[in-house]
C-alpha atoms as a PDB file:
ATOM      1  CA  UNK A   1     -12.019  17.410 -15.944  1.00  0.00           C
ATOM      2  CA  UNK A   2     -10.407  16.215 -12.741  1.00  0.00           C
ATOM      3  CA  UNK A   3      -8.299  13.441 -12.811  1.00  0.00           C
ATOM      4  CA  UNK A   4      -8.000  10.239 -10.324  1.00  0.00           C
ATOM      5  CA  UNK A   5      -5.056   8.334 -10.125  1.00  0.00           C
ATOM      6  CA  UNK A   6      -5.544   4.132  -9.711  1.00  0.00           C
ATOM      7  CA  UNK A   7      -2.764   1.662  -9.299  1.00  0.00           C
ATOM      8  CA  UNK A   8      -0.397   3.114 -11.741  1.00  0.00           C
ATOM      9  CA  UNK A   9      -2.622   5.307 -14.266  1.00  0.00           C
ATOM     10  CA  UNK A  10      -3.904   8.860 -14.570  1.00  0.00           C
ATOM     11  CA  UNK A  11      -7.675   8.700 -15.303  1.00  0.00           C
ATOM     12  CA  UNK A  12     -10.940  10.683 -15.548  1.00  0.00           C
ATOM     13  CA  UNK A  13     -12.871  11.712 -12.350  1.00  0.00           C
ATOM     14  CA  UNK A  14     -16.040  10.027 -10.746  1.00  0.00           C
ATOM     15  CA  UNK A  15     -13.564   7.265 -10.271  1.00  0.00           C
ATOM     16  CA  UNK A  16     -16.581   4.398  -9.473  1.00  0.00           C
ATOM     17  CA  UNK A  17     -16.188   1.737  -7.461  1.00  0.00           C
ATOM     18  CA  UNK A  18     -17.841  -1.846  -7.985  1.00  0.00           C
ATOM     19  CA  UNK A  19     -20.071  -3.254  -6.112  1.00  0.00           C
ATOM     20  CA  UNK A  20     -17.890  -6.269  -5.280  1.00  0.00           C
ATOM     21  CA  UNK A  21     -15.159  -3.978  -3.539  1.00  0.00           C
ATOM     22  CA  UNK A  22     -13.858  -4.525  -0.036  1.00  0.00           C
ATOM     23  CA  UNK A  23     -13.663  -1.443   1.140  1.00  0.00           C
ATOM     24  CA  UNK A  24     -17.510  -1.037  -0.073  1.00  0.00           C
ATOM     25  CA  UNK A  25     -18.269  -4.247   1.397  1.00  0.00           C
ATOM     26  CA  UNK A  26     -16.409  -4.790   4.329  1.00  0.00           C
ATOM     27  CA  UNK A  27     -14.563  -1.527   5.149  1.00  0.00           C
ATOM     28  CA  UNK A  28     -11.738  -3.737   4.404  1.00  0.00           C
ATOM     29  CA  UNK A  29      -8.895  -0.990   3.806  1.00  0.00           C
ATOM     30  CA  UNK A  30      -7.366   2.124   4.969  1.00  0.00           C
ATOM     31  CA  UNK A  31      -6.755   5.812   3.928  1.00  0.00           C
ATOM     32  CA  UNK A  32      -4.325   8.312   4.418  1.00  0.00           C
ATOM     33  CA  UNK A  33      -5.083  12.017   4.050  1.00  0.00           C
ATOM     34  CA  UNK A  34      -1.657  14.176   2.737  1.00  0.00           C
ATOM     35  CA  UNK A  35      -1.112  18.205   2.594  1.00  0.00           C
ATOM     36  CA  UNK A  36       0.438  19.261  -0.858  1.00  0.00           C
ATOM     37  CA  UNK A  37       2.313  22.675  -0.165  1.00  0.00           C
ATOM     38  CA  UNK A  38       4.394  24.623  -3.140  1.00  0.00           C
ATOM     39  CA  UNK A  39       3.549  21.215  -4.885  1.00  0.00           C
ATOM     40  CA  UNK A  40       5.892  19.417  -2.147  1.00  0.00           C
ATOM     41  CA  UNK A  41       4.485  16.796   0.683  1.00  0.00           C
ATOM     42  CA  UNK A  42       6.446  17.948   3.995  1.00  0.00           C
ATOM     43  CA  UNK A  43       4.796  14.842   5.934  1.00  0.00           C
ATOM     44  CA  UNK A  44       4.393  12.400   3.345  1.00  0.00           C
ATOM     45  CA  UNK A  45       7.233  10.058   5.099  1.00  0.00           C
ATOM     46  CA  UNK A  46       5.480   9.757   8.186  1.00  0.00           C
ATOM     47  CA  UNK A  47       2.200   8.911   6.196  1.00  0.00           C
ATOM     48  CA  UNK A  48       4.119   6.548   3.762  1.00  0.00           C
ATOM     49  CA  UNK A  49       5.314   4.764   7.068  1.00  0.00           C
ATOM     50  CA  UNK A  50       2.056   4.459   8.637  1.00  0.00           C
ATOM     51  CA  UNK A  51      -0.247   3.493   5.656  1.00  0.00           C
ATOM     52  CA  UNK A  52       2.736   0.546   4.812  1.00  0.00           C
ATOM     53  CA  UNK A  53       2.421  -0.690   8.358  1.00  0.00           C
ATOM     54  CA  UNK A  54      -1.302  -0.629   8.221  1.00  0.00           C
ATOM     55  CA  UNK A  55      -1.342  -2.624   4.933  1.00  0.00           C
ATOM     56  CA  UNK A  56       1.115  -4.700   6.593  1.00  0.00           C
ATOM     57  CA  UNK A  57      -1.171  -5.747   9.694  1.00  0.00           C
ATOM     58  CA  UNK A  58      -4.522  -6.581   7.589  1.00  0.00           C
ATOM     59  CA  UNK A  59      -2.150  -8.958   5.291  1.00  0.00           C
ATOM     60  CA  UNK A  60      -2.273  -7.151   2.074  1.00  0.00           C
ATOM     61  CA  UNK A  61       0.206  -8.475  -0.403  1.00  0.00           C
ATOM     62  CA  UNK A  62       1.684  -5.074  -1.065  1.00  0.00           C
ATOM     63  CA  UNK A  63       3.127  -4.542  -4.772  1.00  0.00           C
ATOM     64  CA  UNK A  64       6.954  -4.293  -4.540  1.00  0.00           C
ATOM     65  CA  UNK A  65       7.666  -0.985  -6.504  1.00  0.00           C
ATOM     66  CA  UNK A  66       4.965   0.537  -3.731  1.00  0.00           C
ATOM     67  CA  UNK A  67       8.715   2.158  -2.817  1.00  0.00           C
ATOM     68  CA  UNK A  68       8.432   5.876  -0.604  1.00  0.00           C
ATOM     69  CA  UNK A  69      10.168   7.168  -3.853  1.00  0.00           C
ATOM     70  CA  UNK A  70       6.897   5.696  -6.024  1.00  0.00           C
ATOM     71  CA  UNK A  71       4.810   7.087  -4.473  1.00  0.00           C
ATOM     72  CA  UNK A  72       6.199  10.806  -4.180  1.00  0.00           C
ATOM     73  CA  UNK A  73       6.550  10.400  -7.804  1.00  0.00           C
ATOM     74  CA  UNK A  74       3.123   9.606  -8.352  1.00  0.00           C
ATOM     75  CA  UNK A  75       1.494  11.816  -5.740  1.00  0.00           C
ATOM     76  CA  UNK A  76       3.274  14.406  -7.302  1.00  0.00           C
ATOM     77  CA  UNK A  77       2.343  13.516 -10.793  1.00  0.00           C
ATOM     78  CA  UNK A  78      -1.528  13.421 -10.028  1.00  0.00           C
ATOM     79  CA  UNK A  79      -1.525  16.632  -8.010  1.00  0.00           C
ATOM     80  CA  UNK A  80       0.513  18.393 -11.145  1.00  0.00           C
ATOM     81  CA  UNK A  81      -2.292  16.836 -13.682  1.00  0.00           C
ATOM     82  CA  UNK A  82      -4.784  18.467 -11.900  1.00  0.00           C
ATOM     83  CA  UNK A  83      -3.144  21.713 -12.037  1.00  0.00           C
ATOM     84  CA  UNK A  84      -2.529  22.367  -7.921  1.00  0.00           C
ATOM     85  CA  UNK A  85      -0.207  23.902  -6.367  1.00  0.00           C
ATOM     86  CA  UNK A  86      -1.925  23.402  -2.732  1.00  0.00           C
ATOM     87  CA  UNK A  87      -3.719  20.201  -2.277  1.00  0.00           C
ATOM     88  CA  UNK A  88      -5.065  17.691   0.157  1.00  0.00           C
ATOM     89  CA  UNK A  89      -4.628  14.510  -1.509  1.00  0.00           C
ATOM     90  CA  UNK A  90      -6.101  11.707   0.081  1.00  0.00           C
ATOM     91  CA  UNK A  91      -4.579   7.657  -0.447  1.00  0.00           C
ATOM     92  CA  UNK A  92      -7.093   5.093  -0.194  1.00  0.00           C
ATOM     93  CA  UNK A  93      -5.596   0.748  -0.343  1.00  0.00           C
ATOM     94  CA  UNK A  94      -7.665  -1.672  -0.272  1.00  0.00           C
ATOM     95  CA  UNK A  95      -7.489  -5.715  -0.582  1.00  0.00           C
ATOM     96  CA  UNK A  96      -8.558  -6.811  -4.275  1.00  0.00           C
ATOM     97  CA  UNK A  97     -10.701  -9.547  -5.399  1.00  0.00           C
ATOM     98  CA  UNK A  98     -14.006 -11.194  -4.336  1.00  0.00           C
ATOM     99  CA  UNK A  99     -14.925 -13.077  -1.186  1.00  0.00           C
ATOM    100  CA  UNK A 100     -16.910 -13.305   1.875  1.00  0.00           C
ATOM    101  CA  UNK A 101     -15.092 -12.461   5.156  1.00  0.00           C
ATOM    102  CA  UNK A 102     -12.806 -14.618   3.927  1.00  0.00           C
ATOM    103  CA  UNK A 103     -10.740 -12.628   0.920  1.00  0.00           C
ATOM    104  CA  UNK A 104     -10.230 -14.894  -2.227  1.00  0.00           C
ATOM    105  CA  UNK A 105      -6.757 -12.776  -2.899  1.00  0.00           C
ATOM    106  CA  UNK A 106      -4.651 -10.284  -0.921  1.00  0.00           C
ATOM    107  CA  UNK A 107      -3.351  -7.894  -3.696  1.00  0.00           C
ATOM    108  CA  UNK A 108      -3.629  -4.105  -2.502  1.00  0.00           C
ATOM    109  CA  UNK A 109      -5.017  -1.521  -4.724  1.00  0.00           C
ATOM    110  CA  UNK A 110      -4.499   1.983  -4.710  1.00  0.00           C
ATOM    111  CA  UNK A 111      -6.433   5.170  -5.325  1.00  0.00           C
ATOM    112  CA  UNK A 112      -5.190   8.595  -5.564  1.00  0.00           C
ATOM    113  CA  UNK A 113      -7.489  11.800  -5.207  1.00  0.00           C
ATOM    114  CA  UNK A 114      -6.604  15.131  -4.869  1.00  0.00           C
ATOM    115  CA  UNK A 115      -8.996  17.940  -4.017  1.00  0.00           C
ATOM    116  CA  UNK A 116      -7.748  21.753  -4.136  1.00  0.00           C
ATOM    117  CA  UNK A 117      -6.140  23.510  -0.478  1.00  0.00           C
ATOM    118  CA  UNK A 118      -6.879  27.102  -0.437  1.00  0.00           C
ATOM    119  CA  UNK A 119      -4.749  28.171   3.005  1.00  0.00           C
ATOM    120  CA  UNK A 120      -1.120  26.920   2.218  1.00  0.00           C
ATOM    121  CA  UNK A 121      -0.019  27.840   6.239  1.00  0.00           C
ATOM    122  CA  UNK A 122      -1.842  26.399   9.023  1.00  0.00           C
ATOM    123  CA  UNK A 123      -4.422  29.170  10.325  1.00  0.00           C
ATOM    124  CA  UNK A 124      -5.374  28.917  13.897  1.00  0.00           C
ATOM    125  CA  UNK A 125      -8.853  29.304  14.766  1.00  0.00           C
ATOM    126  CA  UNK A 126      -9.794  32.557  15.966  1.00  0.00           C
ATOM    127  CA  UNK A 127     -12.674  31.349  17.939  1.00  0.00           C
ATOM    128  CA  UNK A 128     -12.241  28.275  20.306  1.00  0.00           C
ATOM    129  CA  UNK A 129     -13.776  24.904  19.586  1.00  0.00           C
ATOM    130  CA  UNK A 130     -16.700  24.300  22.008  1.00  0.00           C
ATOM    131  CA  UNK A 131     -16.544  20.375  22.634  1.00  0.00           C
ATOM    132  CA  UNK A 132     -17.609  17.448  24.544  1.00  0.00           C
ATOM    133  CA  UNK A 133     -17.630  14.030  25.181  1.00  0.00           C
ATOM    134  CA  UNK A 134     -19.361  11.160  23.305  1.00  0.00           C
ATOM    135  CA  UNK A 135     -20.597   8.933  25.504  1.00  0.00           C
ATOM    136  CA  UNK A 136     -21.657   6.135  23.076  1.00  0.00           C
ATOM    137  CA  UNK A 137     -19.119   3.779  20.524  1.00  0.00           C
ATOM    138  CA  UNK A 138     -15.921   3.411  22.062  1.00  0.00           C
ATOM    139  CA  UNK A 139     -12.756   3.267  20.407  1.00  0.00           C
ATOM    140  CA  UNK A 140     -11.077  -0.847  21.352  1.00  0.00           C
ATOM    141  CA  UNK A 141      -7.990  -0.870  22.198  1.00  0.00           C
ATOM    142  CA  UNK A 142      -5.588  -3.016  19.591  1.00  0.00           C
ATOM    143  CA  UNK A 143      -2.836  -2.990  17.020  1.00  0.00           C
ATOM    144  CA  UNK A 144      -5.368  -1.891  14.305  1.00  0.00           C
ATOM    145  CA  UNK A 145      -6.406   0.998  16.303  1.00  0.00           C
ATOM    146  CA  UNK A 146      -3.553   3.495  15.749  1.00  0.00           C
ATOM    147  CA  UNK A 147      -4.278   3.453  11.830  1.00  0.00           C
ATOM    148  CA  UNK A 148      -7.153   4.950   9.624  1.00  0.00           C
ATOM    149  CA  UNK A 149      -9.364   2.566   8.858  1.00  0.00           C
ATOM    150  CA  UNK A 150     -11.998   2.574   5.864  1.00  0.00           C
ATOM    151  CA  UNK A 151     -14.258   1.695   8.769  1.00  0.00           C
ATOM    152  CA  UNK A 152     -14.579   4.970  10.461  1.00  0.00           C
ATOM    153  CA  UNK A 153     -17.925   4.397  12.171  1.00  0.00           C
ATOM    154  CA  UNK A 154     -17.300   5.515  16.049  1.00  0.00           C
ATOM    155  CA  UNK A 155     -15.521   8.681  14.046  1.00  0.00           C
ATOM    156  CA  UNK A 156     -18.995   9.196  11.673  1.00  0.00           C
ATOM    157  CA  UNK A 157     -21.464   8.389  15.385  1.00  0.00           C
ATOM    158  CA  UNK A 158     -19.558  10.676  17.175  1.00  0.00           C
ATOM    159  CA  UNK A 159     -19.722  13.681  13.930  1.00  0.00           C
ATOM    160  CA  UNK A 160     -22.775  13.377  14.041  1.00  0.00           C
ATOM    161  CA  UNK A 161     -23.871  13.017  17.478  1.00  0.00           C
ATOM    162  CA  UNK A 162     -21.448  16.640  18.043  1.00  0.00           C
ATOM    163  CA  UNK A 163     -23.938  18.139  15.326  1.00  0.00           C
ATOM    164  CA  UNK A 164     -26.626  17.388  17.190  1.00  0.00           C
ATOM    165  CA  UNK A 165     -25.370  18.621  20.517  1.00  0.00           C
ATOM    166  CA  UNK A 166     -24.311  22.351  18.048  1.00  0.00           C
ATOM    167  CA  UNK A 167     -20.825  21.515  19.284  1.00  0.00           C
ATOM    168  CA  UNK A 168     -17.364  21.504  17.029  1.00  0.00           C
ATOM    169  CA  UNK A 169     -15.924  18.345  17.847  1.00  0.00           C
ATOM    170  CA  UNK A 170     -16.324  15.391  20.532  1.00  0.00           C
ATOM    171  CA  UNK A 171     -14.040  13.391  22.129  1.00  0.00           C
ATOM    172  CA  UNK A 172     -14.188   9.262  22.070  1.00  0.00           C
ATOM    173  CA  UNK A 173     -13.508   7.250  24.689  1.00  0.00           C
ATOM    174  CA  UNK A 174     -11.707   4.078  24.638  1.00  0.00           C
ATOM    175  CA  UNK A 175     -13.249   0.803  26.112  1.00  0.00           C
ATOM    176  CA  UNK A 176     -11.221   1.833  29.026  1.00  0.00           C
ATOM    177  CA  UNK A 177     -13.057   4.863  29.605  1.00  0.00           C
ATOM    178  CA  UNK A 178      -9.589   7.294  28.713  1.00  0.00           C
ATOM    179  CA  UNK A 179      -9.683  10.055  26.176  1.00  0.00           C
ATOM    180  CA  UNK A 180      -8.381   8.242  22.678  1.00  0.00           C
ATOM    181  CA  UNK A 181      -9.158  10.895  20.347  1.00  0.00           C
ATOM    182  CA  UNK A 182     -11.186  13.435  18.266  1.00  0.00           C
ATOM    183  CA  UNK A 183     -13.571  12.887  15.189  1.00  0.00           C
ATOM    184  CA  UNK A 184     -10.208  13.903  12.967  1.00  0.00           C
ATOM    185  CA  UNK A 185      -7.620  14.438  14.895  1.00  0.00           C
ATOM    186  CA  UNK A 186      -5.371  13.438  18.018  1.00  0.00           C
ATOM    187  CA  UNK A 187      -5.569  15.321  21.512  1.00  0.00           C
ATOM    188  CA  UNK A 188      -2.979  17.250  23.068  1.00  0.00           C
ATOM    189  CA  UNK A 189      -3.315  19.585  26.131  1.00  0.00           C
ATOM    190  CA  UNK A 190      -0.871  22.231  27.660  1.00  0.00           C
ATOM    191  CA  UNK A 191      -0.196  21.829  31.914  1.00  0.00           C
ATOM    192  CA  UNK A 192       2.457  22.258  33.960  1.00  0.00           C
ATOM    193  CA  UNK A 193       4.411  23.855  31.285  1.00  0.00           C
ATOM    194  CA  UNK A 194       4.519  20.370  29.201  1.00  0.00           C
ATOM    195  CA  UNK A 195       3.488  19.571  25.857  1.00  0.00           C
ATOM    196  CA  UNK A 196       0.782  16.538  26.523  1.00  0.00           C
ATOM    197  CA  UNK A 197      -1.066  13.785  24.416  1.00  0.00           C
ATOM    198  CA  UNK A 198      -2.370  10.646  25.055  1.00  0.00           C
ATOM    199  CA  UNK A 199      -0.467   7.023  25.399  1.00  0.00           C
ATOM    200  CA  UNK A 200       0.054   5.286  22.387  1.00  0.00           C
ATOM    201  CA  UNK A 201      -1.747   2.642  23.589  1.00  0.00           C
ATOM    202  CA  UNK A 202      -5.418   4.472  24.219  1.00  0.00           C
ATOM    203  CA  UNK A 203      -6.821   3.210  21.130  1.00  0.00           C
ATOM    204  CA  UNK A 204      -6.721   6.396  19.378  1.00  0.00           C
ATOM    205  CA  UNK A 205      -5.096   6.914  15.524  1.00  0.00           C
ATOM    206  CA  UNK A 206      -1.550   7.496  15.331  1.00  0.00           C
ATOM    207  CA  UNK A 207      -1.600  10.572  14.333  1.00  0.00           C
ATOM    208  CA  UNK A 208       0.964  12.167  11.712  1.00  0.00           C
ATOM    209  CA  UNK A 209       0.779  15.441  13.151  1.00  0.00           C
ATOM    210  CA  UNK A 210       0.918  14.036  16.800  1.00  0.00           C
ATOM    211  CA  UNK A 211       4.293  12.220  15.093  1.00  0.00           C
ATOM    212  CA  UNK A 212       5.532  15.452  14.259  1.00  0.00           C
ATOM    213  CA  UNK A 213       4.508  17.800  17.613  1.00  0.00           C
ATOM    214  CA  UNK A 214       6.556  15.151  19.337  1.00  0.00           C
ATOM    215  CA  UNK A 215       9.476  14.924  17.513  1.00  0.00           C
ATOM    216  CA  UNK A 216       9.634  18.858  16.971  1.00  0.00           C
ATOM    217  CA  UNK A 217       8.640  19.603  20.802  1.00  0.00           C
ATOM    218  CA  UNK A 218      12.006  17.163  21.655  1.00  0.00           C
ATOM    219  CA  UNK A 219      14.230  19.179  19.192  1.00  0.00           C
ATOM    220  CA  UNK A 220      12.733  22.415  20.402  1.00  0.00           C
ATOM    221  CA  UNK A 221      13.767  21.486  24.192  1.00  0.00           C
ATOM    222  CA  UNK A 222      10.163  21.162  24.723  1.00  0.00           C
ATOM    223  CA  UNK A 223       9.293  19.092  28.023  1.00  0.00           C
ATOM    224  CA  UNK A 224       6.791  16.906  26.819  1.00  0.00           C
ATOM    225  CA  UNK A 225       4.965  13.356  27.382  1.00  0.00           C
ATOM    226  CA  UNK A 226       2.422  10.792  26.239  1.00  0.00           C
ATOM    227  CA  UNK A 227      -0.029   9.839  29.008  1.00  0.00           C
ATOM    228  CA  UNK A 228      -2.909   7.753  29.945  1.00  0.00           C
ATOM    229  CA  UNK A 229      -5.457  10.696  30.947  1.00  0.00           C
ATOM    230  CA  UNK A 230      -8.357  10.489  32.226  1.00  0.00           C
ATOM    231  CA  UNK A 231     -11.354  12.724  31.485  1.00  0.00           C
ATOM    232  CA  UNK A 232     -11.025  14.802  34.569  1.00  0.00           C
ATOM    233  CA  UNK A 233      -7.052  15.250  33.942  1.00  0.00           C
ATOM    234  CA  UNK A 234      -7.744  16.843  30.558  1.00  0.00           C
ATOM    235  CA  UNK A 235     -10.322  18.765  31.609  1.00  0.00           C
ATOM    236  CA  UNK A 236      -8.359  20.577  34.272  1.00  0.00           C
ATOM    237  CA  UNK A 237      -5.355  21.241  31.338  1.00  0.00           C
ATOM    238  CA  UNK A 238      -4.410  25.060  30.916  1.00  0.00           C
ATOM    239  CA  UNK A 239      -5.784  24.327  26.859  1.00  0.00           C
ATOM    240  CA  UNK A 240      -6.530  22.367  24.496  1.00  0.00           C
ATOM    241  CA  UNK A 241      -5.945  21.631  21.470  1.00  0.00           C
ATOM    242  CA  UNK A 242      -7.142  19.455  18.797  1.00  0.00           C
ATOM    243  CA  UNK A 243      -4.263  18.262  15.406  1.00  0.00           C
ATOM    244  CA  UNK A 244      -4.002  16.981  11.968  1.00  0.00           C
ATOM    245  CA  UNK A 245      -2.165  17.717   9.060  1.00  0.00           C
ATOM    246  CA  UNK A 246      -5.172  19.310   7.169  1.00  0.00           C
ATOM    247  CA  UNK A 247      -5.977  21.686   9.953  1.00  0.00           C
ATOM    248  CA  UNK A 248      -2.700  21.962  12.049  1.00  0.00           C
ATOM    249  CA  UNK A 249      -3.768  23.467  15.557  1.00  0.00           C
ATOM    250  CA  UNK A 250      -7.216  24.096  16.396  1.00  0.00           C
ATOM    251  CA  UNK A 251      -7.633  25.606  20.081  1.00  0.00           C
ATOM    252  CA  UNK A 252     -10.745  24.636  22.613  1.00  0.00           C
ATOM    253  CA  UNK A 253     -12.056  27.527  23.997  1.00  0.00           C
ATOM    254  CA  UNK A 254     -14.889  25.987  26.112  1.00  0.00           C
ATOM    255  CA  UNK A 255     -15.640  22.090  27.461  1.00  0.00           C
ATOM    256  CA  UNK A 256     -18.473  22.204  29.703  1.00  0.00           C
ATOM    257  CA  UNK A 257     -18.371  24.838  31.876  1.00  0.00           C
ATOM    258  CA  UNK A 258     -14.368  24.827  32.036  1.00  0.00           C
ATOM    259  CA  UNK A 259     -12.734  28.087  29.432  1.00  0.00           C
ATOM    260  CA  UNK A 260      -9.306  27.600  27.872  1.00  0.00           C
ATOM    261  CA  UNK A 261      -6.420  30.086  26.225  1.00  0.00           C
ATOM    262  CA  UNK A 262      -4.541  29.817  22.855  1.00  0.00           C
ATOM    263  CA  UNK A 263      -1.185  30.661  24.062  1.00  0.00           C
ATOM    264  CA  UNK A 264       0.537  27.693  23.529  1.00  0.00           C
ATOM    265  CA  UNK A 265      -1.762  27.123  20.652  1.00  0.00           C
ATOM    266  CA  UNK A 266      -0.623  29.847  18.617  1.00  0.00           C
ATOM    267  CA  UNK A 267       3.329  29.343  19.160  1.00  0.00           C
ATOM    268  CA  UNK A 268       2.806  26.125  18.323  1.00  0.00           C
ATOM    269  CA  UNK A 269       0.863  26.946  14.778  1.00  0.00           C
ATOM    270  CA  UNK A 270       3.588  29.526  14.324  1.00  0.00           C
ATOM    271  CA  UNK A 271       6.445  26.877  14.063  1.00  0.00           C
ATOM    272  CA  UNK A 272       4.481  24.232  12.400  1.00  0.00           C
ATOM    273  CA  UNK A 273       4.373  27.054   9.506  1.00  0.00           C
ATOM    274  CA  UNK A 274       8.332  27.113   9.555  1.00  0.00           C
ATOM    275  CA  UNK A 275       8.024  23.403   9.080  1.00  0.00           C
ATOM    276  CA  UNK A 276       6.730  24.289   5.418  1.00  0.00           C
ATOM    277  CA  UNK A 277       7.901  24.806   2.411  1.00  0.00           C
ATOM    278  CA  UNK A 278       8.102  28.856   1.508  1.00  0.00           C
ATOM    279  CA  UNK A 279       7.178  28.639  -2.191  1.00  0.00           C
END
């Protein structure tokens, strides 16, 4: 039997959820999704920092002992219970208590899950990701928008409207009419010999991988930059790629009529891996 792990204690999977929950009710929470490698968390700082922030913004009164060091402890604890050595574990807070719109309380909760990882290295795709565009929801543009929200319903549209087209992905638009990002994961594109993304400020999810590209591509004497792109600008890119910490890398090969490489792609996936713990 799988086990769960809820504000403090280890307990028996289906984990249910009552009726009179937030997150149920009102989407009123956030997530974060963390890899487990050799039963160590190589991004879980940049996650910690995020999902504290987001809690932060939507006013949750966030338990003091919710320390970084807590919750490596306790991440670690659940995934060993569950006997993984690999795992994607994901972290889901929401705001306690009853309540209309207006919340009766503000205490956070916290639920732990983790679910098995069978590649422990980051595999690049050997075919390319045929995309498009979703024309329809559009991602607004505001503080909340760089964080993953238990609303994710341009991200579900836009899975679903990509089924229907028999593509892999789509990419959604921000009330501006700019690239924001992917149904999972943040954009990046290769031209001009830089390492691009988009501007924090596009309305897309900060991404933790995104965090770490950058930070890595500046230490690697990578020329890179953050831009507001439009949808012809990324279109005319020499690739691109597609990133998040479950999937690393995943190449386009085709958008449209336009065909892309996996140069860049694949030296990129190559030192993500040495980012990673060995065993």
């Amino acid at each position: 039997m799988s086990q769960v792990w809820f504000n403090g204690q280890l307990q028996e999977a289906p984990f249910l959820v009552d009726t009179s929950n937030r997150a149920f009710r009102y989407g009123d929470g956030l997530f974060e999704t963390v890899r487990v490698v050799y039963n160590r968390a190589p991004f879980l700082h940049q996650h910690y920092i995020r999902f504290i922030e987001g809690m932060d913004m939507l006013r949750f009164d966030i338990p003091e002992h919710w320390s970084f060091t807590f919750l490596q402890k306790e991440l670690d604890k659940l995934v060993r219970a569950n006997d993984l050595q690999h795992a994607r574990v994901r972290m889901t807070a929401w705001r306690e208590g009853a309540g209309t719109h207006i919340p009766e309380q503000h205490t956070a909760s916290l639920l732990m899950e983790a679910f098995p990882l069978e590649e422990p290295y980051f595999q690049l795709n050997k075919e390319g990701l045929l995309i498009g565009v979703y024309p329809e929801l559009r991602k607004e543009i505001h503080p909340l928008s760089s964080h993953k929200s238990a609303n994710a319903r341009p991200y579900v549209q836009a899975a679903i409207f990509a089924a229907e087209q028999s593509w892999d992905d789509a990419l959604i638009l921000n009330t501006d009419g700019r690239p924001a990002d992917a149904v999972q994961s943040s954009i990046f594109c290769w031209k001009n010999e830089t390492l691009c993304t988009t501007a924090d400020g596009d309305g897309g999810v900060d991404g933790v991988m995104r965090r770490v590209l950058l930070k890595a591509a500046k230490q690697w004497g990578m020329p890179f930059s953050t831009e507001h792109m439009s949808i012809e600008e990324l279109q005319a890119a020499d690739e691109i790629f597609l990133t998040n910490t479950m999937q690393g890398i995943r190449w386009v090969g085709q958008w449209g009529d336009r065909v892309y490489d996996n140069r860049m792609a694949g030296i990129l996936t190559g030192k993500l891996n040495e980012m990673l713990p060995l065993s």
